[in-house]
PDB file of N, CA and C in Angstrom:
ATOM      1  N   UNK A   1     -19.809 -81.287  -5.376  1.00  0.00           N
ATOM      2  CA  UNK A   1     -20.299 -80.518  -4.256  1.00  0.00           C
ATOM      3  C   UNK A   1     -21.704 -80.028  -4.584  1.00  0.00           C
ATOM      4  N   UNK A   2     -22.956 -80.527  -3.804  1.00  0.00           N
ATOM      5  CA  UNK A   2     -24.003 -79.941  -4.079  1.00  0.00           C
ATOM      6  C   UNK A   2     -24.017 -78.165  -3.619  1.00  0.00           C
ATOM      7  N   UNK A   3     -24.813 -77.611  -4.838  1.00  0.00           N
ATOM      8  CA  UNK A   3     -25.017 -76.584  -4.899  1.00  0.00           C
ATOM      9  C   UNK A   3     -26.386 -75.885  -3.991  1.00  0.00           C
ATOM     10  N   UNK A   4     -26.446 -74.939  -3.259  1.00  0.00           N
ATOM     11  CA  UNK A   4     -27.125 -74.681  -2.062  1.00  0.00           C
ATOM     12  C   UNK A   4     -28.543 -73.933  -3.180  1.00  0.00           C
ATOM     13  N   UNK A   5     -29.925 -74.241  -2.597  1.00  0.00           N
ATOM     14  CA  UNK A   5     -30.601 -73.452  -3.266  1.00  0.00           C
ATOM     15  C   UNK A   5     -30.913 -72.019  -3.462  1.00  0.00           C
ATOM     16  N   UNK A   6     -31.172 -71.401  -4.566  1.00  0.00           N
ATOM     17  CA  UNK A   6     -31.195 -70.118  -4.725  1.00  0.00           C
ATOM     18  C   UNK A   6     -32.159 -69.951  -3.856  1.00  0.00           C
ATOM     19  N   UNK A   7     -31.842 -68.332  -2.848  1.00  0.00           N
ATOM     20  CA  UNK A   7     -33.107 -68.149  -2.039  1.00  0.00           C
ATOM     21  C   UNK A   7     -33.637 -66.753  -2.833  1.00  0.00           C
ATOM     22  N   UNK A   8     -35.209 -67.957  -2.713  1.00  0.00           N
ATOM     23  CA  UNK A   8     -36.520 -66.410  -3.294  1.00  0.00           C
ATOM     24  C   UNK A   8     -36.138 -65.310  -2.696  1.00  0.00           C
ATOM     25  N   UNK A   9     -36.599 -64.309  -4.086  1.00  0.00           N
ATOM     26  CA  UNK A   9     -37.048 -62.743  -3.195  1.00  0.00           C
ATOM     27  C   UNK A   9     -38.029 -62.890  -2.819  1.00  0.00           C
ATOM     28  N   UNK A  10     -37.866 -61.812  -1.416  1.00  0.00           N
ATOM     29  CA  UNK A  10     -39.080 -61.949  -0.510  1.00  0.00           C
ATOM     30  C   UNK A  10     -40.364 -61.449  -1.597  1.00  0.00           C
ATOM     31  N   UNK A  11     -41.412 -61.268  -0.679  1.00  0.00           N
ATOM     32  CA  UNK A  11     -42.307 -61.408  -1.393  1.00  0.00           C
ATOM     33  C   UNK A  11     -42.805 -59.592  -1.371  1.00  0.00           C
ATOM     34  N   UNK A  12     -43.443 -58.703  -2.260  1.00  0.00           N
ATOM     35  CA  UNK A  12     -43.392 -57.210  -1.922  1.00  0.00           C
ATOM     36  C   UNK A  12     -44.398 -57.351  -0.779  1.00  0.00           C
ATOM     37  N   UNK A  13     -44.577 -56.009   0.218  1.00  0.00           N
ATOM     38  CA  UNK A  13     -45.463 -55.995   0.898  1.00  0.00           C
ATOM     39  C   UNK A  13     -46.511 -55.719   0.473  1.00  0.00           C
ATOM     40  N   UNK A  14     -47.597 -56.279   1.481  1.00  0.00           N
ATOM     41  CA  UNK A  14     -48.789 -55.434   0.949  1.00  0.00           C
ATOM     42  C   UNK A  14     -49.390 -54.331   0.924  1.00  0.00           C
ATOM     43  N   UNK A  15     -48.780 -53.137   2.135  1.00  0.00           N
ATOM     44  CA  UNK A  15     -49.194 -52.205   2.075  1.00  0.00           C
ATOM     45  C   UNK A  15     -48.036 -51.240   2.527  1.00  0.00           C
ATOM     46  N   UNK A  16     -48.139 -50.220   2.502  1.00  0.00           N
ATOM     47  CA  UNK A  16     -46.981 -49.025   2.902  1.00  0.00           C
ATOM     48  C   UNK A  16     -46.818 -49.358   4.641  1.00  0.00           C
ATOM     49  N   UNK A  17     -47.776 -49.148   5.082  1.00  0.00           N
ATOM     50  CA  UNK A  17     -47.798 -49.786   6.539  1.00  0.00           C
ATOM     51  C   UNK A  17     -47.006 -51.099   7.188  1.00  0.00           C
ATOM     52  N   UNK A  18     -47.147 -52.151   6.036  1.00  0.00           N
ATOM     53  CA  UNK A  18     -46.642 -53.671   6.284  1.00  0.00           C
ATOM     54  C   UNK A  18     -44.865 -53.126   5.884  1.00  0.00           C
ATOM     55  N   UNK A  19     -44.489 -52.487   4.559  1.00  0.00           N
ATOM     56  CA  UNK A  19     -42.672 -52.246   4.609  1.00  0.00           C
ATOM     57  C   UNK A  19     -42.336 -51.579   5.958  1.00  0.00           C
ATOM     58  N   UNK A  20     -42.890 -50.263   6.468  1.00  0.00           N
ATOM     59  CA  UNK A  20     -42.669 -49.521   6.831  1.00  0.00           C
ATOM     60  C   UNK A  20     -42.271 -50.120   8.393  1.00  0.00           C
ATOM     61  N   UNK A  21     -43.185 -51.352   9.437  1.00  0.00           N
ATOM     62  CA  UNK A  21     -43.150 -52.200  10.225  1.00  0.00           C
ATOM     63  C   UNK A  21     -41.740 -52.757   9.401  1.00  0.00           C
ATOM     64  N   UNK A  22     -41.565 -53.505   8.502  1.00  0.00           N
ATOM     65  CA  UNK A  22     -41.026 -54.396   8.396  1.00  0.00           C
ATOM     66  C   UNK A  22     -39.371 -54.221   7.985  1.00  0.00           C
ATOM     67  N   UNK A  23     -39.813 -52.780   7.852  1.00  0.00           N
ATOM     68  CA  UNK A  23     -38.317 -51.913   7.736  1.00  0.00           C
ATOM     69  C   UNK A  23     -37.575 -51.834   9.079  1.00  0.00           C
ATOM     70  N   UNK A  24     -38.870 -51.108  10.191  1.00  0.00           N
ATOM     71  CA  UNK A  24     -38.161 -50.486  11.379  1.00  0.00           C
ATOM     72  C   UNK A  24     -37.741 -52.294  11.711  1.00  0.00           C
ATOM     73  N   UNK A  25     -37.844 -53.434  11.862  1.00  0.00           N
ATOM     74  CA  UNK A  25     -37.447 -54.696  12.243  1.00  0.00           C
ATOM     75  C   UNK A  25     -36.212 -54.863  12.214  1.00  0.00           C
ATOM     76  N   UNK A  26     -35.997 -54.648  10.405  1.00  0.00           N
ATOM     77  CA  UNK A  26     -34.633 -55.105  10.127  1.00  0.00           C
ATOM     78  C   UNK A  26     -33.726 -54.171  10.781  1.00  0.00           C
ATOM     79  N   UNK A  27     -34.054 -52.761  10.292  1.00  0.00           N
ATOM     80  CA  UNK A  27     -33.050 -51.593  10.973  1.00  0.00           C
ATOM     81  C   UNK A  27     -32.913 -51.660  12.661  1.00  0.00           C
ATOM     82  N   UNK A  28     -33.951 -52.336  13.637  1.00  0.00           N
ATOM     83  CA  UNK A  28     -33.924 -52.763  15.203  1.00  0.00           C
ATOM     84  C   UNK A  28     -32.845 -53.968  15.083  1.00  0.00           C
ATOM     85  N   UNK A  29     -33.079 -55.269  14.526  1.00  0.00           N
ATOM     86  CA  UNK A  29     -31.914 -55.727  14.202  1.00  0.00           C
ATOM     87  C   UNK A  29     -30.532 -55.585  13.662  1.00  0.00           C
ATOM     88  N   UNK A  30     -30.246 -54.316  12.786  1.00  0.00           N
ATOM     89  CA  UNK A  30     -28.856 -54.543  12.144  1.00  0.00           C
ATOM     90  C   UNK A  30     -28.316 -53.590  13.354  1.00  0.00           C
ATOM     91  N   UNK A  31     -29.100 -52.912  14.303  1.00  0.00           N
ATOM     92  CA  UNK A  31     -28.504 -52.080  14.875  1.00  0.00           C
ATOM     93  C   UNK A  31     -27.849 -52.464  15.893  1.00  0.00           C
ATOM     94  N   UNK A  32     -28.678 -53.712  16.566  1.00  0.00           N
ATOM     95  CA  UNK A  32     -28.210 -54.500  17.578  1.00  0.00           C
ATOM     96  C   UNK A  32     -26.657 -55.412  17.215  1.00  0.00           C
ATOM     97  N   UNK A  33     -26.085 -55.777  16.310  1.00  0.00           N
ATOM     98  CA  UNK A  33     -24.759 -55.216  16.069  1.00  0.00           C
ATOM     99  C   UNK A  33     -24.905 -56.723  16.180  1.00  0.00           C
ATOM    100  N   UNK A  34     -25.551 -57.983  16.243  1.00  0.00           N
ATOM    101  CA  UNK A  34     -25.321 -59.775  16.697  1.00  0.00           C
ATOM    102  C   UNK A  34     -25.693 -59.728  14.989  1.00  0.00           C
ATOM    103  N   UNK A  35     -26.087 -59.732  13.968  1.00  0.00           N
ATOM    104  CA  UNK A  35     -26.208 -60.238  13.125  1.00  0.00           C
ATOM    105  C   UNK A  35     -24.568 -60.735  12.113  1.00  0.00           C
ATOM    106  N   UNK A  36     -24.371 -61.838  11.723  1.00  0.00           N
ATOM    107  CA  UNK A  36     -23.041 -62.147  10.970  1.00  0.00           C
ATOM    108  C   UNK A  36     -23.356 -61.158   9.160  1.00  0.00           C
ATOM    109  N   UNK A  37     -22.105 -61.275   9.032  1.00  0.00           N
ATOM    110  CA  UNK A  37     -21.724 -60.688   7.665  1.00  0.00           C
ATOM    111  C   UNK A  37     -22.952 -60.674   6.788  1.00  0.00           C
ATOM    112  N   UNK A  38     -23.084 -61.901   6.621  1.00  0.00           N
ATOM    113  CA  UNK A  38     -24.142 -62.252   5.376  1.00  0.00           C
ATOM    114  C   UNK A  38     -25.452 -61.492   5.619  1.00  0.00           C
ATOM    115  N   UNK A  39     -26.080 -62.271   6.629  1.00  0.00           N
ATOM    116  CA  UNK A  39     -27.230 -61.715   7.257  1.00  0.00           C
ATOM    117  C   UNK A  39     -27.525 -60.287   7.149  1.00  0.00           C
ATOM    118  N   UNK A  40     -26.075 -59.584   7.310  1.00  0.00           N
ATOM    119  CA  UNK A  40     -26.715 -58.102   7.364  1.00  0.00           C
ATOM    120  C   UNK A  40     -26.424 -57.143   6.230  1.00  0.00           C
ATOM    121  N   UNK A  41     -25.608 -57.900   4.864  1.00  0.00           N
ATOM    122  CA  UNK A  41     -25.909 -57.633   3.675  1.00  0.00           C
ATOM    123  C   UNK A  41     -27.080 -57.753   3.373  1.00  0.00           C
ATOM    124  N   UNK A  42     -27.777 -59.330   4.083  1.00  0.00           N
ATOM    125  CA  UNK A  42     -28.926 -59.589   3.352  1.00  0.00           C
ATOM    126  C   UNK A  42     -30.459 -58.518   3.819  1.00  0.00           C
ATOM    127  N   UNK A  43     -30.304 -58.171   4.753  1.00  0.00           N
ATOM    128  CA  UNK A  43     -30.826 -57.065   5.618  1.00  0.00           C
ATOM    129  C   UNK A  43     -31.046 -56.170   5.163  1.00  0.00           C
ATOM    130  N   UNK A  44     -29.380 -55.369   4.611  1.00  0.00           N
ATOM    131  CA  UNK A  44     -29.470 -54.375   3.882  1.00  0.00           C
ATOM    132  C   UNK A  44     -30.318 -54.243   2.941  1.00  0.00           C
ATOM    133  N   UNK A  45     -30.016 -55.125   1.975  1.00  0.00           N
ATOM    134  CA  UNK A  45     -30.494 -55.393   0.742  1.00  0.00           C
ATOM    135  C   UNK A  45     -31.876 -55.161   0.763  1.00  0.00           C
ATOM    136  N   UNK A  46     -32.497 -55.806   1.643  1.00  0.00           N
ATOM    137  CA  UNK A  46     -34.287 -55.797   1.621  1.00  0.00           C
ATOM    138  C   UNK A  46     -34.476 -54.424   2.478  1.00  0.00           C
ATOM    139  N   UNK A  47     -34.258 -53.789   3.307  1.00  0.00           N
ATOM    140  CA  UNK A  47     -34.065 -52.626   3.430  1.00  0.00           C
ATOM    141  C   UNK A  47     -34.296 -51.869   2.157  1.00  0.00           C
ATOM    142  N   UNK A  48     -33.663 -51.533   1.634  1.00  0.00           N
ATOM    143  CA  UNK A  48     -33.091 -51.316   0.105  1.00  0.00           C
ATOM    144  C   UNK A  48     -34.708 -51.413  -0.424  1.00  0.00           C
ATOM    145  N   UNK A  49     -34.603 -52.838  -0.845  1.00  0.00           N
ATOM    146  CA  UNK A  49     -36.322 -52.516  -1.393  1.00  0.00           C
ATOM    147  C   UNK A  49     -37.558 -51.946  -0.865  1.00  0.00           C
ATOM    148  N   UNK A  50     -37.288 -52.084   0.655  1.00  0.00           N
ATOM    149  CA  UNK A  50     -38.550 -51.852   1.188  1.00  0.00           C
ATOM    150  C   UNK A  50     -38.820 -50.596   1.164  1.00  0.00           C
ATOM    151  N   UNK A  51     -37.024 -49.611   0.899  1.00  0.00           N
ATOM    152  CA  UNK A  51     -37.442 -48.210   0.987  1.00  0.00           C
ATOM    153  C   UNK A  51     -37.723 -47.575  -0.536  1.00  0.00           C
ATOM    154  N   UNK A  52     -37.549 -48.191  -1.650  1.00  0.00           N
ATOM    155  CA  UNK A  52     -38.266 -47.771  -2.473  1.00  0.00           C
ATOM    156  C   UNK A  52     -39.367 -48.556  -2.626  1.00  0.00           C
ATOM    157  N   UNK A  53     -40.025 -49.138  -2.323  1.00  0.00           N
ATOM    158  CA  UNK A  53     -41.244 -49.396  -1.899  1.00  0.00           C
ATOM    159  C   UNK A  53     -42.040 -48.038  -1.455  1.00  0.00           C
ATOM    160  N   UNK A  54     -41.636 -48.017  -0.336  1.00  0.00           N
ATOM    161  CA  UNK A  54     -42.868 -47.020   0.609  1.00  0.00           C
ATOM    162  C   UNK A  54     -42.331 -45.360  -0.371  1.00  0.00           C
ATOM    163  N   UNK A  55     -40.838 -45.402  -0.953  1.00  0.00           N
ATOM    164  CA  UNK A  55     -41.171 -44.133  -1.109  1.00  0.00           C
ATOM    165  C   UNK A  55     -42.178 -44.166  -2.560  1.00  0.00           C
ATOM    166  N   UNK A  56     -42.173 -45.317  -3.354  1.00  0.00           N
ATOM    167  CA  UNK A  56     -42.987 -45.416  -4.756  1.00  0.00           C
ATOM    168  C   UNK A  56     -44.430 -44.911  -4.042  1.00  0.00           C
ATOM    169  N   UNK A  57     -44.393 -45.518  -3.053  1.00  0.00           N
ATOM    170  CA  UNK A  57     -46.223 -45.424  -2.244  1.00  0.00           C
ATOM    171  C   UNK A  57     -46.605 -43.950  -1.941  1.00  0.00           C
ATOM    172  N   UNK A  58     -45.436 -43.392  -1.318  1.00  0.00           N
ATOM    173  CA  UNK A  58     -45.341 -41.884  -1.009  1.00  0.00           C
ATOM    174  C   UNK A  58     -45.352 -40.808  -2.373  1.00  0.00           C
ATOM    175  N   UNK A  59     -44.415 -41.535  -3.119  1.00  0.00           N
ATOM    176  CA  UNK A  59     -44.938 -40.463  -4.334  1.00  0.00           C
ATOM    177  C   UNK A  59     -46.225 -40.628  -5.528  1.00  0.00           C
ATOM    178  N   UNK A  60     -46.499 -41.768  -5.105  1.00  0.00           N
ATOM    179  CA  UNK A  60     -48.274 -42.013  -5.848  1.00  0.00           C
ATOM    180  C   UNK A  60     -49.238 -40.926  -5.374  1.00  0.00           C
ATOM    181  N   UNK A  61     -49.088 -41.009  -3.422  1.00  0.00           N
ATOM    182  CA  UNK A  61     -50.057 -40.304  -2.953  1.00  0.00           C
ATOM    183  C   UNK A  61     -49.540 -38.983  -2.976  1.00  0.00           C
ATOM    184  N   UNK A  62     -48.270 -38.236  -3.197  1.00  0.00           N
ATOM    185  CA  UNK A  62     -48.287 -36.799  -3.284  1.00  0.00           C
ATOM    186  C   UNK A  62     -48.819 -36.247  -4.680  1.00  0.00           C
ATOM    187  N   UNK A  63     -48.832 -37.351  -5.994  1.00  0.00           N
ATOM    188  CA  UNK A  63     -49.212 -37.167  -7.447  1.00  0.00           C
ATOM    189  C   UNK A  63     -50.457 -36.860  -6.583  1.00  0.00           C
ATOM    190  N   UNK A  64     -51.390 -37.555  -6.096  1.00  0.00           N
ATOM    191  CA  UNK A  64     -52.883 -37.702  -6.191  1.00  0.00           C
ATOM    192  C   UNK A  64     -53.376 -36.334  -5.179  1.00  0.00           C
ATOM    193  N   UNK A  65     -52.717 -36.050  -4.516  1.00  0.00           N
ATOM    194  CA  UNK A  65     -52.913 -34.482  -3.480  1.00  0.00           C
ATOM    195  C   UNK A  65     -52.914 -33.359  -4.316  1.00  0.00           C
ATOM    196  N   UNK A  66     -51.438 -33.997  -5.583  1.00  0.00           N
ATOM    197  CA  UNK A  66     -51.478 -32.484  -6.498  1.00  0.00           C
ATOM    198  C   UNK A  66     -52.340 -32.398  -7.127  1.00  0.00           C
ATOM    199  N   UNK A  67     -52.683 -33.565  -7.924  1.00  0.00           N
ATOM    200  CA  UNK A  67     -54.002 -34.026  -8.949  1.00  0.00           C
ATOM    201  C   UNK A  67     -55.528 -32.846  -8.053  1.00  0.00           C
ATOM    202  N   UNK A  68     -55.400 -33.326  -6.845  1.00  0.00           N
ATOM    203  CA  UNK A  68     -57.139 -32.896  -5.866  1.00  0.00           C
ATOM    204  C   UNK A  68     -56.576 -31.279  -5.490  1.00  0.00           C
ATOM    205  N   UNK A  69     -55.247 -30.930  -5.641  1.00  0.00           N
ATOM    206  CA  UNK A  69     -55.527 -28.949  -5.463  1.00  0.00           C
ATOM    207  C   UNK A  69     -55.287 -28.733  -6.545  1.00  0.00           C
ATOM    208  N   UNK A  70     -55.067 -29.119  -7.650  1.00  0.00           N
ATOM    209  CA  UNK A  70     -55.457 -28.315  -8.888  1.00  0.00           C
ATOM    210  C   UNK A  70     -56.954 -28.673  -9.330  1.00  0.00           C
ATOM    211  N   UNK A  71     -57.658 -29.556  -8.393  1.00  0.00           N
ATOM    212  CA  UNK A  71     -59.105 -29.142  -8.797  1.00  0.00           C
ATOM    213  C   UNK A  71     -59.650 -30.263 -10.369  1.00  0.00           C
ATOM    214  N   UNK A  72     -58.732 -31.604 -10.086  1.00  0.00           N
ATOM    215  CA  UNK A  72     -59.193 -32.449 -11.181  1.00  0.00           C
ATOM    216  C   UNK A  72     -59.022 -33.485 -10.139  1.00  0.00           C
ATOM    217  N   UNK A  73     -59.934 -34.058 -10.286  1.00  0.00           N
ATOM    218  CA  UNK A  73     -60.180 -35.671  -9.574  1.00  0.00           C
ATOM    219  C   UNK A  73     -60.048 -36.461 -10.813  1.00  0.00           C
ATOM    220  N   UNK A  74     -59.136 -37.432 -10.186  1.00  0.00           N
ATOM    221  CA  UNK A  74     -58.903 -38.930 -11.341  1.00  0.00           C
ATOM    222  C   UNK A  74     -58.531 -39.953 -10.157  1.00  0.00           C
ATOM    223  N   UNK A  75     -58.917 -40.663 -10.570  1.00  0.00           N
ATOM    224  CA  UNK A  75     -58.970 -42.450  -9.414  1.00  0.00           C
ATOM    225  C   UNK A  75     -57.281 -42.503  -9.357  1.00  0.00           C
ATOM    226  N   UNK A  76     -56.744 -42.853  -8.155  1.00  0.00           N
ATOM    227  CA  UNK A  76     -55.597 -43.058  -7.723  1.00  0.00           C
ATOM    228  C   UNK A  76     -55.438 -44.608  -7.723  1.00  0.00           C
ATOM    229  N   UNK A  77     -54.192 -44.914  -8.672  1.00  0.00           N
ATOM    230  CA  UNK A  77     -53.574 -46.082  -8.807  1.00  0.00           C
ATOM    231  C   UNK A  77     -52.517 -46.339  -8.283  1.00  0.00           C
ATOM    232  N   UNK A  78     -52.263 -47.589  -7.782  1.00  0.00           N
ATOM    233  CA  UNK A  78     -51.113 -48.010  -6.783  1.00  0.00           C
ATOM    234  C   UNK A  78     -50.069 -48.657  -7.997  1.00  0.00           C
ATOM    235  N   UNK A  79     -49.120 -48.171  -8.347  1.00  0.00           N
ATOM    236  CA  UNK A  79     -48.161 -48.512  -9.111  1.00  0.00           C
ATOM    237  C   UNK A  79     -46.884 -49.325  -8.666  1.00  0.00           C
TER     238      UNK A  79
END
């Protein structure tokens, strides 16, 4: 019996903006209640990443707010 190919992880987004679109999609879809079993594990799942995604993005930029009111500027890195 051939074996089905492993499917890639998606690819990360590029910006907090691009998960955040690409979140409300899946969650407009799983809500609409037509997706089968698999599909909406698989849904979940990237869900799942996309929301620690944006929140990794969210807590970079609250480091860098605290960093600018305590009055030290240092270049903000996207981690």
């Amino acid at each position: 019996m051939p074996r089905s190919p492993t499917p890639q992880a998606p690819a990360a987004p590029a910006s907090y903006e691009e998960a955040l679109a690409e979140l409300d999609r899946l969650l407009q879809a799983m809500e609409g209640g037509q997706l089968p079993l698999d599909k909406l594990l698989e849904s979940y799942q990237r869900g799942s990443q996309l929301l620690t995604f944006c929140r990794g993005r969210l807590k970079a930029v609250e480091d860098q707010i605290q960093v600018l009111e305590e009055g030290q500027l240092k270049p903000w890195t996207s981690e």
